[in-house]
N, C-alpha and C. Protein backbone atom coordinates (compact mmCIF):
# COMPACT_ATOMS: atom_id res chain seq x y z
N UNK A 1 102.18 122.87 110.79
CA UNK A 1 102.46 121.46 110.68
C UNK A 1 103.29 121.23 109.42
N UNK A 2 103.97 120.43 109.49
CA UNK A 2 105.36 119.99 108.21
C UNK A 2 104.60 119.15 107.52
N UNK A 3 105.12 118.73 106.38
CA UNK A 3 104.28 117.90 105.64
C UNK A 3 105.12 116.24 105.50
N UNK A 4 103.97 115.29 105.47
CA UNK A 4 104.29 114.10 105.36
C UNK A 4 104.52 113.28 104.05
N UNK A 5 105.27 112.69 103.97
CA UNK A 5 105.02 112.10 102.62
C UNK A 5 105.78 110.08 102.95
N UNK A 6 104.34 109.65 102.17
CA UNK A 6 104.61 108.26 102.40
C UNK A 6 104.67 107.61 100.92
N UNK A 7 105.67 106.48 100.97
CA UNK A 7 105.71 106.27 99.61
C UNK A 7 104.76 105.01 99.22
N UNK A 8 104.92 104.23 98.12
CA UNK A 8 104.55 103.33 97.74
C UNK A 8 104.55 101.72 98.36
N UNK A 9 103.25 101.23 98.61
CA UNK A 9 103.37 100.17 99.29
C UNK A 9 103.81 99.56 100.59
N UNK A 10 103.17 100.68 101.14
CA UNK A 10 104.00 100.68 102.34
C UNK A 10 102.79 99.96 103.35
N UNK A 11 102.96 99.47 104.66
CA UNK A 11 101.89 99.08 105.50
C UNK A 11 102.31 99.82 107.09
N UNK A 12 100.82 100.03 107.26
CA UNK A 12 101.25 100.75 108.67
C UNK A 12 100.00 99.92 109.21
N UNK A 13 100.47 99.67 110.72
CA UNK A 13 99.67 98.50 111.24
C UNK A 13 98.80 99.56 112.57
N UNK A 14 97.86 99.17 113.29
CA UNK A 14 97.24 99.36 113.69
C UNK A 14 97.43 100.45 114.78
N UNK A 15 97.27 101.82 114.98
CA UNK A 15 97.41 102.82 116.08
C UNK A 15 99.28 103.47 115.66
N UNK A 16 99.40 102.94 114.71
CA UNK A 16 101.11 104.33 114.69
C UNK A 16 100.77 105.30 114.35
N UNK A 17 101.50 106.46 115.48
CA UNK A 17 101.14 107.69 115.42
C UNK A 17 102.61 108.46 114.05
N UNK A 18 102.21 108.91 113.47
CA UNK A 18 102.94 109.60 112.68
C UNK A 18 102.72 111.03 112.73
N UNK A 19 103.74 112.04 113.59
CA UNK A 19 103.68 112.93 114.35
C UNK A 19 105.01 113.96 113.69
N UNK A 20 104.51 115.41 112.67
CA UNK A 20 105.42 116.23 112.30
C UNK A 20 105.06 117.25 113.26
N UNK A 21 104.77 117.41 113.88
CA UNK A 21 104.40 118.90 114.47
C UNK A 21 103.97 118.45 116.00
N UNK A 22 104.22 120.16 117.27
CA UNK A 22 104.78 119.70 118.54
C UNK A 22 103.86 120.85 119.43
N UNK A 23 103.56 120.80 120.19
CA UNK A 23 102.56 121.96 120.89
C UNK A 23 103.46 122.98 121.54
N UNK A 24 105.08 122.82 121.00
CA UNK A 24 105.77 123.97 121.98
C UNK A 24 105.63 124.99 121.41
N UNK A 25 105.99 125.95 121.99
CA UNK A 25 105.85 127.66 120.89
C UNK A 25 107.16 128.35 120.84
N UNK A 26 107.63 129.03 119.82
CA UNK A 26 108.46 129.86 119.58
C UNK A 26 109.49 129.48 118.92
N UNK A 27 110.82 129.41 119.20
CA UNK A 27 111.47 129.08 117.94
C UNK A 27 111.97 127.83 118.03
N UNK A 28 111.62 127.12 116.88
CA UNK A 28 111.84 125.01 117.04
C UNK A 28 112.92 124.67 116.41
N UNK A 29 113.69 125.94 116.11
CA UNK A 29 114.98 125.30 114.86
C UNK A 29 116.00 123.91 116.24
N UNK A 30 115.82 124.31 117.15
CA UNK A 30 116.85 123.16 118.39
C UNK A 30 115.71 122.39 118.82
N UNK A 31 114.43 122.15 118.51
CA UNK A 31 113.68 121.26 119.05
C UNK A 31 113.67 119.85 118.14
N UNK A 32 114.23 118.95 118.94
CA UNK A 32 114.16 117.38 117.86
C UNK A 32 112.84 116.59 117.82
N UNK A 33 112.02 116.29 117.14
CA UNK A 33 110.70 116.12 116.85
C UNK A 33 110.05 116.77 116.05
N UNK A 34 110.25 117.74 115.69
CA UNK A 34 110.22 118.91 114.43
C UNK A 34 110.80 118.91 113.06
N UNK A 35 109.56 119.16 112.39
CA UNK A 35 109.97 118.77 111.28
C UNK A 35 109.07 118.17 109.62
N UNK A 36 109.52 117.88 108.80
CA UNK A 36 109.06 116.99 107.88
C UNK A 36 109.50 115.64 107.99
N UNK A 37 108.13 114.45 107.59
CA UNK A 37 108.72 113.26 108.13
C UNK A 37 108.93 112.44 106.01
N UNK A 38 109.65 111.69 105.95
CA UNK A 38 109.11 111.08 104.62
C UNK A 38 109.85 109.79 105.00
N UNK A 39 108.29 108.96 104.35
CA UNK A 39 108.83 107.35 104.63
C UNK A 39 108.93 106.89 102.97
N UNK A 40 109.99 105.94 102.84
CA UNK A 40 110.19 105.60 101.93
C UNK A 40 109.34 104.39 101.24
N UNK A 41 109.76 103.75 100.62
CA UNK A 41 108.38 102.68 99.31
C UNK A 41 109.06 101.13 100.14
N UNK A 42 107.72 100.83 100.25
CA UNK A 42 107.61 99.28 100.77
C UNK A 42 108.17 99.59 102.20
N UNK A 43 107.80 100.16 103.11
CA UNK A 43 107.94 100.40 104.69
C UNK A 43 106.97 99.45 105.15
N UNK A 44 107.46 98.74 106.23
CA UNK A 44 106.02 98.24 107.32
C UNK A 44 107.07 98.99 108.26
N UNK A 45 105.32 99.29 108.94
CA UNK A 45 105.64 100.45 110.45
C UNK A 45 104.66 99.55 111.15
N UNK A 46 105.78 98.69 112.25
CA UNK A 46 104.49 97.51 113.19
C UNK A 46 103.14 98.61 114.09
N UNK A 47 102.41 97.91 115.07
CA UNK A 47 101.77 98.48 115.73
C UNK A 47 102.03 99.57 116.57
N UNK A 48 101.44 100.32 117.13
CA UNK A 48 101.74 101.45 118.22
C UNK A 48 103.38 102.32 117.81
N UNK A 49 104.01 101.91 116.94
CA UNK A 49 104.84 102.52 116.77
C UNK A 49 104.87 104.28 116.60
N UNK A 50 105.71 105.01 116.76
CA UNK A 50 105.64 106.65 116.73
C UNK A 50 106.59 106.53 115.85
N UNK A 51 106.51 107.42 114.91
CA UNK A 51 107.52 108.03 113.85
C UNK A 51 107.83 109.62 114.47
N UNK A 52 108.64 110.58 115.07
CA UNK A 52 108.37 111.84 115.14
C UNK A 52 109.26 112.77 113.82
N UNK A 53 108.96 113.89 113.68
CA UNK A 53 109.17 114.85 112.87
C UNK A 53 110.35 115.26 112.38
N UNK A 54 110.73 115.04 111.66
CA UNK A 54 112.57 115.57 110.91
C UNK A 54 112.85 114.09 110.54
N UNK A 55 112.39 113.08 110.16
CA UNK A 55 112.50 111.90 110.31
C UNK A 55 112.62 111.47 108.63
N UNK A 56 113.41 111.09 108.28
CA UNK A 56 113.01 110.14 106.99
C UNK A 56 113.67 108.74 106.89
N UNK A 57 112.29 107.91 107.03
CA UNK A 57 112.93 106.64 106.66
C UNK A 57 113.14 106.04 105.48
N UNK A 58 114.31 104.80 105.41
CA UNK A 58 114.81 104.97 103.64
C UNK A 58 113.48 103.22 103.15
N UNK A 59 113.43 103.18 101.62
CA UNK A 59 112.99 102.45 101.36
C UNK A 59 112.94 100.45 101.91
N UNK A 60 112.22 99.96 101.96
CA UNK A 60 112.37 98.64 102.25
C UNK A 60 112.67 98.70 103.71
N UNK A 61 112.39 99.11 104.86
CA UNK A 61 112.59 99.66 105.58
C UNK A 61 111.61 98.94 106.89
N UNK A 62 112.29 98.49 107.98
CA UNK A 62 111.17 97.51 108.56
C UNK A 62 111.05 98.43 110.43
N UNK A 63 109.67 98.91 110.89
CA UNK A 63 109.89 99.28 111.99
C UNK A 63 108.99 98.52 112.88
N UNK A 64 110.03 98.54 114.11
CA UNK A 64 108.95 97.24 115.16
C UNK A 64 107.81 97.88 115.95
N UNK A 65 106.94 96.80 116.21
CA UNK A 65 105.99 97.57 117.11
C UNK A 65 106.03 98.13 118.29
N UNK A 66 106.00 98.70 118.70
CA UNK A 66 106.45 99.99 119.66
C UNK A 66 107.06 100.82 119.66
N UNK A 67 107.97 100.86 118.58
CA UNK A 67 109.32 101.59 118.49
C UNK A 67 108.79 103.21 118.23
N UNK A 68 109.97 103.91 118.90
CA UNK A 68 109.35 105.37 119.04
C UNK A 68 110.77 105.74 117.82
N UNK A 69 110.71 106.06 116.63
CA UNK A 69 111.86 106.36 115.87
C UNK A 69 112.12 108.16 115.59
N UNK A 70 112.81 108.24 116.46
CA UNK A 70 113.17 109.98 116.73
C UNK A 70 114.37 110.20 115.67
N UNK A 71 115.05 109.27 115.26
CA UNK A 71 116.32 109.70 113.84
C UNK A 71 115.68 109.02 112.51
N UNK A 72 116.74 108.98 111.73
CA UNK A 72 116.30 108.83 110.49
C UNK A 72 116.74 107.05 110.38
N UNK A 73 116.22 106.48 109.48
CA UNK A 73 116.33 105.10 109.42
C UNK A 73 117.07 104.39 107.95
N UNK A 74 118.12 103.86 107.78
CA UNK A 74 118.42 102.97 106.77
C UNK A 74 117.61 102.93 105.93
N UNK A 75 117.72 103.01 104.02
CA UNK A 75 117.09 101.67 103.69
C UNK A 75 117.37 100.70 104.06
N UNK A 76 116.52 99.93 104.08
CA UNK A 76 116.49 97.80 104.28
C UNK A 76 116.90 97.70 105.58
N UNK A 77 116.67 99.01 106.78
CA UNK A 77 116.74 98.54 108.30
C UNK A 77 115.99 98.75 108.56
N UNK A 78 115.70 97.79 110.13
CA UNK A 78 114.83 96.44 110.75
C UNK A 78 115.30 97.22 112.05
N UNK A 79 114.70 98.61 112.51
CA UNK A 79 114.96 99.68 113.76
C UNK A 79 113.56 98.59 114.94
N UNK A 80 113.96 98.85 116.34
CA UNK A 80 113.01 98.76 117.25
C UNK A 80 113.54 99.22 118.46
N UNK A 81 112.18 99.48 119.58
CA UNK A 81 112.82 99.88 121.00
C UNK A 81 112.63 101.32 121.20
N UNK A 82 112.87 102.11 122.42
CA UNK A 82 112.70 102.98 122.82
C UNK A 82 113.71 103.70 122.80
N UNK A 83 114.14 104.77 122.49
CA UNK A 83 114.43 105.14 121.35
C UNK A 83 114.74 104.12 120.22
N UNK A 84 113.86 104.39 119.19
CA UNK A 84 114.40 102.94 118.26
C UNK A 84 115.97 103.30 117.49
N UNK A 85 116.42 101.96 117.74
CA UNK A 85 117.61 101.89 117.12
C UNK A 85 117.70 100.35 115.78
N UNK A 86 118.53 100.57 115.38
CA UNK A 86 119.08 99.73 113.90
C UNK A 86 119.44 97.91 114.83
N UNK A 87 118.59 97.22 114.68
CA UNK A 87 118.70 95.90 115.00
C UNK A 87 119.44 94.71 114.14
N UNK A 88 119.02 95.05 112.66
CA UNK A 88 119.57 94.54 111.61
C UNK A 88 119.41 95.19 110.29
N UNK A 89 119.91 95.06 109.23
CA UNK A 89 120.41 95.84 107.72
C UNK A 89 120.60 94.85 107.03
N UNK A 90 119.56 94.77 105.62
CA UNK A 90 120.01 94.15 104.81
C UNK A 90 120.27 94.92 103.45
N UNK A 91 121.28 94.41 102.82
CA UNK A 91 121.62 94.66 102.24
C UNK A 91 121.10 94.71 100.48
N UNK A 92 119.90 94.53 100.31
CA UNK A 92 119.02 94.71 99.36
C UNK A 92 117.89 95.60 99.72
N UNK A 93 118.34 96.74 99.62
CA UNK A 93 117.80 97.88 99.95
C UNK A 93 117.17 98.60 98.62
């Protein structure tokens, strides 16, 4: 398993799975979900949301509830949706 690292002040709301590691076997260097995840300082991660593995999201950083976030995320973006994608960016990051 990869290691997680969450920063400062961050809120994670009720059932998000935060997921570095994958039940396949053998070699994962081409498997996307793999990985180390690191969330940056002052994140809200809404409900049911999934973060998966190789993932780092940047500070101030807003994710919606449900959103499954398989790439890496902006500071000061506002990602949602299946595959989550970048909805809005602000610019005080």
């Amino acid at each position: 398993m990869d290691n997680v690292t969450i920063g400062s002040h961050c809120v994670l709301a009720d059932n998000v799975l935060i997921n570095s590691a994958t039940h396949i076997q053998g070699n994962l260097k081409n498997v996307r979900g793999t990985g180390s995840i690191t969330v940056g300082s002052h994140v809200f991660i809404g409900q049911n949301a999934t973060v998966l593995g190789g993932v780092t999201i940047g500070d101030n950083a807003v994710i919606g509830a449900g959103a499954v976030v398989t790439q890496d995320v902006p500071a000061g973006a506002t990602v949602g949706g299946v595959p989550a994608r970048v909805l809005n960016s602000s610019s005080n990051a």
